[in-house]
C-alpha atoms as a PDB file:
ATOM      1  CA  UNK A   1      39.949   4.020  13.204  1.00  0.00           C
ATOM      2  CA  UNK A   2      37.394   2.845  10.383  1.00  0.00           C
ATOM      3  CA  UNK A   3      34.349   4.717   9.770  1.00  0.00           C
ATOM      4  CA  UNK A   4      31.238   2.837  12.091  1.00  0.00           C
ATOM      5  CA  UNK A   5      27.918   2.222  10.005  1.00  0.00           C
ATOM      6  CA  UNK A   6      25.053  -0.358  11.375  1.00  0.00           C
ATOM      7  CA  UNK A   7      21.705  -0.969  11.662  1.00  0.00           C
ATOM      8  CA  UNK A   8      19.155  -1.435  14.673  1.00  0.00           C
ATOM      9  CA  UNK A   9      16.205  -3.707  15.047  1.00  0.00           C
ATOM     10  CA  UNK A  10      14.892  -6.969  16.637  1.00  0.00           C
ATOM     11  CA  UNK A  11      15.546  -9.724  15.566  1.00  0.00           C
ATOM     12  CA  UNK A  12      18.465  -9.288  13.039  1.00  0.00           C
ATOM     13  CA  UNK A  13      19.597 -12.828  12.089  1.00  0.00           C
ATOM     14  CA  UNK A  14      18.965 -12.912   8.158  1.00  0.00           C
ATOM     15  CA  UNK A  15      19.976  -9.094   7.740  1.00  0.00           C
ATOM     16  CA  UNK A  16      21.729  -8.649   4.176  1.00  0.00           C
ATOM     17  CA  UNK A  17      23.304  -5.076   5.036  1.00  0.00           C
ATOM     18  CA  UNK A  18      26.405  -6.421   6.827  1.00  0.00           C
ATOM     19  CA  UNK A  19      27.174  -8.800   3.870  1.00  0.00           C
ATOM     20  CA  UNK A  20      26.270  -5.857   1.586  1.00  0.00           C
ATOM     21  CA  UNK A  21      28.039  -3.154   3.268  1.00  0.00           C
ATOM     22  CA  UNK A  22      31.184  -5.036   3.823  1.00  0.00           C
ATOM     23  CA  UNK A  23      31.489  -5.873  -0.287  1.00  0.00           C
ATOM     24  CA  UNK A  24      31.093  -2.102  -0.592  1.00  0.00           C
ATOM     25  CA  UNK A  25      33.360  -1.018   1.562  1.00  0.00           C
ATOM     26  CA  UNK A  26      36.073  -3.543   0.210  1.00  0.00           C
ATOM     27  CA  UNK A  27      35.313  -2.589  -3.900  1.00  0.00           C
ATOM     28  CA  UNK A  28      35.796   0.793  -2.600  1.00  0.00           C
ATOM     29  CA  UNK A  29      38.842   0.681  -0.483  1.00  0.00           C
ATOM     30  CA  UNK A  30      37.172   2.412   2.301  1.00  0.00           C
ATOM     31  CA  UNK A  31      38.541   1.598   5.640  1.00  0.00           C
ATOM     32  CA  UNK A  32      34.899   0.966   7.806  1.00  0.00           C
ATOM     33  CA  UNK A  33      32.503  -1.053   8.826  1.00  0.00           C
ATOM     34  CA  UNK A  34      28.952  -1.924   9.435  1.00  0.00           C
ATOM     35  CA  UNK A  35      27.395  -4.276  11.879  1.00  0.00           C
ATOM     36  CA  UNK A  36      24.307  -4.881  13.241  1.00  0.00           C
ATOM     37  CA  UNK A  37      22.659  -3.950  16.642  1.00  0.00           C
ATOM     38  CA  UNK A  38      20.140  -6.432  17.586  1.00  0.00           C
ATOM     39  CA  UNK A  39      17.822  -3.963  20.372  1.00  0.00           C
ATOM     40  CA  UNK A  40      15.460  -5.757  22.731  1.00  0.00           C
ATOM     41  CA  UNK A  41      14.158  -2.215  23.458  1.00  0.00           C
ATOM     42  CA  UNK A  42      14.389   0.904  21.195  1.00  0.00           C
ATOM     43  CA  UNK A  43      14.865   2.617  24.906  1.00  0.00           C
ATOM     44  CA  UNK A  44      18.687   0.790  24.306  1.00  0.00           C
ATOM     45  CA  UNK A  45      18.712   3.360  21.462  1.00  0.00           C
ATOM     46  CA  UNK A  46      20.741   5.839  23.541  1.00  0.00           C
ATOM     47  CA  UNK A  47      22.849   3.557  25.032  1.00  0.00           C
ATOM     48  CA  UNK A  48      24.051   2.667  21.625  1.00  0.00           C
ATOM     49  CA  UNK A  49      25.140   5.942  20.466  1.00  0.00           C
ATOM     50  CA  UNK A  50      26.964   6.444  23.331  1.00  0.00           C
ATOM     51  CA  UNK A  51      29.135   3.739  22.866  1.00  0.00           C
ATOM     52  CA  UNK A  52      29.738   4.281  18.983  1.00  0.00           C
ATOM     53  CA  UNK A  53      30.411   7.345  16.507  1.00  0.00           C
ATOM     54  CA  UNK A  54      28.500   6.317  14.020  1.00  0.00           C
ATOM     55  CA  UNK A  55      28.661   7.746  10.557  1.00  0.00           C
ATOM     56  CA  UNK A  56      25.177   6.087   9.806  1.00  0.00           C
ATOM     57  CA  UNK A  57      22.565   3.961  10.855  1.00  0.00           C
ATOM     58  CA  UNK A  58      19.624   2.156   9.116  1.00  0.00           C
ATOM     59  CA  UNK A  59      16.997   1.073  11.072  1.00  0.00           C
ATOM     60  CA  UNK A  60      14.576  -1.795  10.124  1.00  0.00           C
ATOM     61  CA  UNK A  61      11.462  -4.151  12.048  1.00  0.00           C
ATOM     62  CA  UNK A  62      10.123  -3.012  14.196  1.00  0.00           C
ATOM     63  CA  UNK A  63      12.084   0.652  15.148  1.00  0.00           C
ATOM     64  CA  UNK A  64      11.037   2.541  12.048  1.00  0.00           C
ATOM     65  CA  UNK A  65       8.464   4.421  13.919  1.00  0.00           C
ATOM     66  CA  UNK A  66       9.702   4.138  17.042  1.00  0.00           C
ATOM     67  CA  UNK A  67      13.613   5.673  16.728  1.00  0.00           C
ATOM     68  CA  UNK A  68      11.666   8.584  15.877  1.00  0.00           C
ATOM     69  CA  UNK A  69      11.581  10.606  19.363  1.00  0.00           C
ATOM     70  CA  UNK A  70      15.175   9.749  19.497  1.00  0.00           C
ATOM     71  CA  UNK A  71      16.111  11.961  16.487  1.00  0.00           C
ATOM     72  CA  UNK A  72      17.078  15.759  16.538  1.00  0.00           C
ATOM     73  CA  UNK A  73      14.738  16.620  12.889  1.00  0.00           C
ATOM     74  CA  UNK A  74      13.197  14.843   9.786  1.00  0.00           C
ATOM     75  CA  UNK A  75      13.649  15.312   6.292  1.00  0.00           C
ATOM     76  CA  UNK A  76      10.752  16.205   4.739  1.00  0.00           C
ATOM     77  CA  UNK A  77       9.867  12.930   2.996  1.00  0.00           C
ATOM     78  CA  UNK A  78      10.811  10.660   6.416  1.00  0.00           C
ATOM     79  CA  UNK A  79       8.778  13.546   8.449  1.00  0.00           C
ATOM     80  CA  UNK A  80       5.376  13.029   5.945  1.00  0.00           C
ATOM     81  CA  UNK A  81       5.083   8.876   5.877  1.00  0.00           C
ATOM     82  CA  UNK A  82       6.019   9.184   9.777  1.00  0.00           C
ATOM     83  CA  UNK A  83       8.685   6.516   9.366  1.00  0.00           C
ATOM     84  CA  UNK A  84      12.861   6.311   9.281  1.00  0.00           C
ATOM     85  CA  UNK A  85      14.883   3.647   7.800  1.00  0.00           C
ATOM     86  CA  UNK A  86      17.791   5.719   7.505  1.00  0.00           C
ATOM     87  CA  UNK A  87      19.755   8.647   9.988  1.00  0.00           C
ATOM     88  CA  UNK A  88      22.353  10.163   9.322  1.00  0.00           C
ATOM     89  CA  UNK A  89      24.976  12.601  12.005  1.00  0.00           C
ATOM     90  CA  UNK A  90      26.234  15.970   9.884  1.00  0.00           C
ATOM     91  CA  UNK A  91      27.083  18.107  12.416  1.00  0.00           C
ATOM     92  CA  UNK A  92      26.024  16.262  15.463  1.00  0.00           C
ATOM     93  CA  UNK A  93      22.506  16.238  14.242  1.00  0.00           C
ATOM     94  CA  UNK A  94      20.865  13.200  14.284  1.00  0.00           C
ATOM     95  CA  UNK A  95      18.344  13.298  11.123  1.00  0.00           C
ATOM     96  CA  UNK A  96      15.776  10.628   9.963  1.00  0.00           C
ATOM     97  CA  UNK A  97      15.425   9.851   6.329  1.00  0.00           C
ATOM     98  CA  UNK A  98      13.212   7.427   4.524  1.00  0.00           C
ATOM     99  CA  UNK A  99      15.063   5.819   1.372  1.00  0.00           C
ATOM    100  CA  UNK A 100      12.541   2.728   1.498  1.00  0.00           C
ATOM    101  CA  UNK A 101      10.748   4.978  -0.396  1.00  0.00           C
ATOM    102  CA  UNK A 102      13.319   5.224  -3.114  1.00  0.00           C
ATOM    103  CA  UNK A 103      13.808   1.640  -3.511  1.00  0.00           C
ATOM    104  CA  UNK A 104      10.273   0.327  -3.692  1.00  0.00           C
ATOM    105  CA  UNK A 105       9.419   3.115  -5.963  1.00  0.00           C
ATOM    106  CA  UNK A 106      12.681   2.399  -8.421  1.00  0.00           C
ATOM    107  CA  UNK A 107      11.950  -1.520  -8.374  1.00  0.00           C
ATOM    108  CA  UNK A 108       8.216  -1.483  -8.763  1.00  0.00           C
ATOM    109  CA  UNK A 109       7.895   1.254 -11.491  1.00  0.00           C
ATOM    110  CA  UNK A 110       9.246  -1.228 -14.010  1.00  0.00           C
ATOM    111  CA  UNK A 111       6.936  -3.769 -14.010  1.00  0.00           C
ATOM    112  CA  UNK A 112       3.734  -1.691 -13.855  1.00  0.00           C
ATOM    113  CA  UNK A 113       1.336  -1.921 -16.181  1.00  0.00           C
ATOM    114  CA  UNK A 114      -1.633   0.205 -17.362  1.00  0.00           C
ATOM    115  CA  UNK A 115      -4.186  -1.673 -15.664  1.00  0.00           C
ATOM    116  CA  UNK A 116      -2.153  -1.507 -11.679  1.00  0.00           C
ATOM    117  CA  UNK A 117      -4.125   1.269 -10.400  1.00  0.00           C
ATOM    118  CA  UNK A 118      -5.535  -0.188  -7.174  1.00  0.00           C
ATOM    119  CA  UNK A 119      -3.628  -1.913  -4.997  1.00  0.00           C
ATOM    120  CA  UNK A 120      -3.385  -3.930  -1.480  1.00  0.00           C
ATOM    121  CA  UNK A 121      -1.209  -3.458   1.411  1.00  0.00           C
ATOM    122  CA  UNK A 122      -1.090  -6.270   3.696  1.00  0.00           C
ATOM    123  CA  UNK A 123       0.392  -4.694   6.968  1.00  0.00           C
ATOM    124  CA  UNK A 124       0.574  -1.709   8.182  1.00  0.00           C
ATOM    125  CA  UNK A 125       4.282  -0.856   9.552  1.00  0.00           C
ATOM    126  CA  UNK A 126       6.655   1.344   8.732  1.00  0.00           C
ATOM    127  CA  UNK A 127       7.345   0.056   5.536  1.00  0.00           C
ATOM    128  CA  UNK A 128       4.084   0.398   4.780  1.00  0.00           C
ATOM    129  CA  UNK A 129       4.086   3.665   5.010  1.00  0.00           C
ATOM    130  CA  UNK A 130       6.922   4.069   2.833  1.00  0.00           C
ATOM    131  CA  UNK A 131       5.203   1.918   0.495  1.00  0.00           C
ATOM    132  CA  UNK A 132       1.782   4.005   0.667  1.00  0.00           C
ATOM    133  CA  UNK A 133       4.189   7.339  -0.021  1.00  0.00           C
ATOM    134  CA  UNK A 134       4.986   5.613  -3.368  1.00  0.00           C
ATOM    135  CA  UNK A 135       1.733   4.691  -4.535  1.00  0.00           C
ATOM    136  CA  UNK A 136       0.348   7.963  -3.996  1.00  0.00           C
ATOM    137  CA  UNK A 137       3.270   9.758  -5.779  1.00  0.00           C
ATOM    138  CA  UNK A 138       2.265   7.451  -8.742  1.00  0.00           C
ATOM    139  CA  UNK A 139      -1.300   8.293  -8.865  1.00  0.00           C
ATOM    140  CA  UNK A 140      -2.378   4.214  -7.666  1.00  0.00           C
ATOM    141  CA  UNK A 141      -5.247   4.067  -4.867  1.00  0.00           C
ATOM    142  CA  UNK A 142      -5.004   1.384  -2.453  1.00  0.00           C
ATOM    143  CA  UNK A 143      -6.531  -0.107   0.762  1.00  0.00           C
ATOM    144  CA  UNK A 144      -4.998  -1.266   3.623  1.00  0.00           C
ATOM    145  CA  UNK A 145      -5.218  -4.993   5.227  1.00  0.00           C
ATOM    146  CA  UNK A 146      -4.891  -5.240   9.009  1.00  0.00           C
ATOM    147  CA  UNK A 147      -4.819  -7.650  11.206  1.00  0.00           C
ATOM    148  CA  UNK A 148      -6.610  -6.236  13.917  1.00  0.00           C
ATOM    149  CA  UNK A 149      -9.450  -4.017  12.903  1.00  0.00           C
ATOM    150  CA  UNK A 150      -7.895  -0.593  12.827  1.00  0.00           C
ATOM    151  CA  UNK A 151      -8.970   2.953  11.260  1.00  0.00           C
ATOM    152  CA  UNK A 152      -8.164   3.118   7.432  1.00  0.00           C
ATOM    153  CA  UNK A 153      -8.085  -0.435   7.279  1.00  0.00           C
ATOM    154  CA  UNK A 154      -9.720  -3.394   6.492  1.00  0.00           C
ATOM    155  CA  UNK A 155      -9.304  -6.831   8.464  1.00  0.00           C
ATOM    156  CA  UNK A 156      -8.051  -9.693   6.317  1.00  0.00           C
ATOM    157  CA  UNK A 157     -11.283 -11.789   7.326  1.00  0.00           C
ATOM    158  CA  UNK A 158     -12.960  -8.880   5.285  1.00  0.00           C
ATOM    159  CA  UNK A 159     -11.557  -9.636   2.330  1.00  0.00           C
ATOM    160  CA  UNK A 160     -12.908 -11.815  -0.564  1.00  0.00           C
ATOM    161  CA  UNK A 161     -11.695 -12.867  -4.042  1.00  0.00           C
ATOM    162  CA  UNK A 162     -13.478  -9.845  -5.544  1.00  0.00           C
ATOM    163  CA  UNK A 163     -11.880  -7.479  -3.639  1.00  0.00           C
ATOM    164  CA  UNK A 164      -8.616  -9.507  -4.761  1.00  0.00           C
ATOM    165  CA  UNK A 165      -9.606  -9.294  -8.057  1.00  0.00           C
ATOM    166  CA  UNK A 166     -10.593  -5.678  -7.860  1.00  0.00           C
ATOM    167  CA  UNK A 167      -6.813  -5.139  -7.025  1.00  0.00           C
ATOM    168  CA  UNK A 168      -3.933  -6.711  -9.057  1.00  0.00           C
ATOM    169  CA  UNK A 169      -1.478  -4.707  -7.768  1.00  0.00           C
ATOM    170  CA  UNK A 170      -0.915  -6.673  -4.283  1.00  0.00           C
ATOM    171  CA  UNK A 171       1.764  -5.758  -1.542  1.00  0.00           C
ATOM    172  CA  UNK A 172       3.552  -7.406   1.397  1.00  0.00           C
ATOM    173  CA  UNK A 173       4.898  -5.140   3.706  1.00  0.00           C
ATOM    174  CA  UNK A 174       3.901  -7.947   6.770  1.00  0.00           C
ATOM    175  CA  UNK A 175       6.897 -10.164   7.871  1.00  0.00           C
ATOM    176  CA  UNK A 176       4.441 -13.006   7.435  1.00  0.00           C
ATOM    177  CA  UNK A 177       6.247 -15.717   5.351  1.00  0.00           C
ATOM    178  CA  UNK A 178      10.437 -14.268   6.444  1.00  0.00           C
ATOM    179  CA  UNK A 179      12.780 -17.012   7.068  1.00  0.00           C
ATOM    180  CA  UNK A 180      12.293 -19.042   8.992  1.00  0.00           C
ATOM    181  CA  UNK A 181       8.625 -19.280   9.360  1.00  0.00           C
ATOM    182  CA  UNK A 182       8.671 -20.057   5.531  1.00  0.00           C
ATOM    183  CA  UNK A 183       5.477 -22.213   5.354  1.00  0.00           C
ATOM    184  CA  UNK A 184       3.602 -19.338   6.143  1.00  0.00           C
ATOM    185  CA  UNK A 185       1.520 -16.547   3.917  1.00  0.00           C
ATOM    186  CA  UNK A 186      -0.940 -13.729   4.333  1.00  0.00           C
ATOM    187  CA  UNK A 187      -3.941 -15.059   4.705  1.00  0.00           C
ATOM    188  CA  UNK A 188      -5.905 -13.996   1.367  1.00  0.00           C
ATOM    189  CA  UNK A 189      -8.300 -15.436  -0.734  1.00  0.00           C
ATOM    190  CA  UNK A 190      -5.417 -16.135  -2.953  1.00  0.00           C
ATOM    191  CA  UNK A 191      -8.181 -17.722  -5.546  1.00  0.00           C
ATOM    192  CA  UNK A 192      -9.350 -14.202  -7.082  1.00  0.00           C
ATOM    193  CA  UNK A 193      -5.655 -13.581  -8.004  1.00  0.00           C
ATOM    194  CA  UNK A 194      -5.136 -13.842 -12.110  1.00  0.00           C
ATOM    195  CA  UNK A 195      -1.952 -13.600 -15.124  1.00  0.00           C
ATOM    196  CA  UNK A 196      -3.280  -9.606 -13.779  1.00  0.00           C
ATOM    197  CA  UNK A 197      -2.040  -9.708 -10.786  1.00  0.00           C
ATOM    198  CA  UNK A 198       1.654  -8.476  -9.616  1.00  0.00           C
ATOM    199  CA  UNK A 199       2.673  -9.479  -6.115  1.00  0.00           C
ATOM    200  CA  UNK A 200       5.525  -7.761  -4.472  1.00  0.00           C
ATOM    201  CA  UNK A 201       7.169  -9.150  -1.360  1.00  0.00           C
ATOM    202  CA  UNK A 202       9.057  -6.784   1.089  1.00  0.00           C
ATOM    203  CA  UNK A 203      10.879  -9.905   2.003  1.00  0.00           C
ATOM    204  CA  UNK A 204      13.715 -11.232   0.508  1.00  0.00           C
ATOM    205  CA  UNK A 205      14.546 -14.548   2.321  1.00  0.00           C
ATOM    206  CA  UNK A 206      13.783 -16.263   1.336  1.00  0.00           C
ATOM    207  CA  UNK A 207      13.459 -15.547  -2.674  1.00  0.00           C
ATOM    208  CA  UNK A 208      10.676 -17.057  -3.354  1.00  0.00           C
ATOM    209  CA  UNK A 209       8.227 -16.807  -0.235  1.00  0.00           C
ATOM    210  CA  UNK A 210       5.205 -18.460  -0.308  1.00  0.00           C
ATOM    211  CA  UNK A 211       2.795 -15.566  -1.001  1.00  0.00           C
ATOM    212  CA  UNK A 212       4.840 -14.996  -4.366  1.00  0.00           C
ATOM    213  CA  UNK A 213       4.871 -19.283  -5.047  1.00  0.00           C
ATOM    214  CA  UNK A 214       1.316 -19.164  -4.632  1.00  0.00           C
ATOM    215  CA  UNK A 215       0.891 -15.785  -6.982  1.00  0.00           C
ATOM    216  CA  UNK A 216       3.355 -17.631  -9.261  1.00  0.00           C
ATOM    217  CA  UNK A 217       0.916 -20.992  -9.598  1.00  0.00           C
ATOM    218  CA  UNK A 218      -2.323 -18.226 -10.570  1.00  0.00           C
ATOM    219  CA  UNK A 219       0.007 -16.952 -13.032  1.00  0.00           C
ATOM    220  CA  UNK A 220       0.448 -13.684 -11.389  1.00  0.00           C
ATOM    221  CA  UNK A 221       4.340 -11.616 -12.439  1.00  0.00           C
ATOM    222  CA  UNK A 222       5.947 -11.809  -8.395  1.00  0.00           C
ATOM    223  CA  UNK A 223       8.441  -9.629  -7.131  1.00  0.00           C
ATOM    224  CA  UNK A 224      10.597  -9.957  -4.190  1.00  0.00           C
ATOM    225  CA  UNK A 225      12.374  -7.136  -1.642  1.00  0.00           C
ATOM    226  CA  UNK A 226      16.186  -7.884  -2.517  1.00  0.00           C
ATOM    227  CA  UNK A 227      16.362  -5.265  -5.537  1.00  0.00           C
ATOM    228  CA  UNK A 228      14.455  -2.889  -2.920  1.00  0.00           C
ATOM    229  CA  UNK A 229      16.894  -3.220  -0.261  1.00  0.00           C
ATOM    230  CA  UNK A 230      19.941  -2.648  -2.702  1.00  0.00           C
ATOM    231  CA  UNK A 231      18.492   0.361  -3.961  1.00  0.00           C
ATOM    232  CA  UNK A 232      17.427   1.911  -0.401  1.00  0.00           C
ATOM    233  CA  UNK A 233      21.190   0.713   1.017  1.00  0.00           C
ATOM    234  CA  UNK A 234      22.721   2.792  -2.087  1.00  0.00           C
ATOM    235  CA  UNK A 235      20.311   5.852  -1.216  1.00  0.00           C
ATOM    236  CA  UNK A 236      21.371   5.383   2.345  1.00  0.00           C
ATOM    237  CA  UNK A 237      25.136   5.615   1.302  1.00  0.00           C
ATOM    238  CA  UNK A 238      24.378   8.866  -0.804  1.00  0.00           C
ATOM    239  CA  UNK A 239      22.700  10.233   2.217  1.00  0.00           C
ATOM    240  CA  UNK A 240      25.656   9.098   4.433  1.00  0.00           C
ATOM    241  CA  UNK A 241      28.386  10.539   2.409  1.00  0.00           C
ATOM    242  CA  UNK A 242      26.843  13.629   0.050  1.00  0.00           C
END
């Protein structure tokens, strides 16, 4: 019986990980598979595992906080940001990890420059937490950009271009823009952005969303999520099978 991998969330349409999983699995001659769970309700969570013996699980929009009181324990970088992407089942235990945090962080860190020291947020998910884990480890202050007026945040009707300009290191961790609402972007004063500027996307579909097209015509170096998500799968796999 092959091995059973997946991932959870809602909706999961324009996931890469089956795709990506299945080429693994086949380069590596390993007899399992990984398919995705579209849940209405995290509280279908149990249900789930029930029904499968999963080896792993990822766990994506919008379950990364909320799987949490489902899990047995935390590893100790998935138990500080307060967010999973990633739980794995040694021993029966069911154990949140955060490897979100090990893709952003390998994927930005090369196109960083001296002068990305403050940086925006837009959203404030679970990835974002991930993503705030990573800029603090690096020693780069940021602010937050909410929709709703929140504490530790600022609303995006605060903003103005010389808080954008203040900031060239801008980051989308808001689904705002994800196929197929593609004629959409965070709502910025996208005028303060300069050749500075490097916007990074969480998103990956499509490739080119148009937050980064818009950075892109300002002259700003634009970065999207794929190279993230194929670094955090990897991690996930290490986790999986170490």
């Amino acid at each position: 019986m092959p091995a059973e991998y997946g991932l959870i969330g809602y909706p999961l349409g324009h996931s890469f990980s089956p795709e990506y999983f299945a080429k693994k699995f086949a380069a590596l001659h390993i007899d399992a598979v990984y398919t995705a769970y579209p849940l209405v309700s995290i509280e279908a969570f149990p249900s789930l595992l029930d029904a499968h013996s999963f080896r792993g699980l990822n766990v994506t929009i919008p379950y990364k906080e909320a799987v949490i009181p489902y899990l047995d324990a935390l590893d100790a970088v998935a138990g500080k940001i307060g967010a999973v992407n990633t739980i794995s089942f040694k021993g029966g235990i069911k154990t949140g990890h955060n490897t979100d945090v090990t893709g952003f962080e390998q994927s930005l860190t090369p196109l960083l420059k001296p002068h990305h020291k403050q940086a925006l947020i837009l959203g404030t998910g679970g990835a974002s937490k991930a993503v705030a884990y990573v800029l603090e480890q690096l020693g780069i202050t940021y602010l937050k950009i909410s929709r709703a007026k929140k504490s530790g945040a600022l609303c995006y009707d605060e903003l103005g271009p010389e808080i954008i300009k203040a900031h060239p290191l801008i980051i989308n961790c808001s689904p705002v823009g994800k196929a197929p609402e593609t004629k959409y972007a965070p709502h910025i004063p996208y005028e303060g952005i300069t050749g500075k500027h490097l916007l990074y996307d969480l998103i990956y579909n499509p490739a080119e969303t148009k937050f980064l097209q818009i950075g892109k015509q300002h002259g700003a170096t634009i970065k999207n999520g794929r190279e993230m998500l194929e670094l955090q799968a990897d991690a996930a796999w290490e986790i999986w099978n170490s």
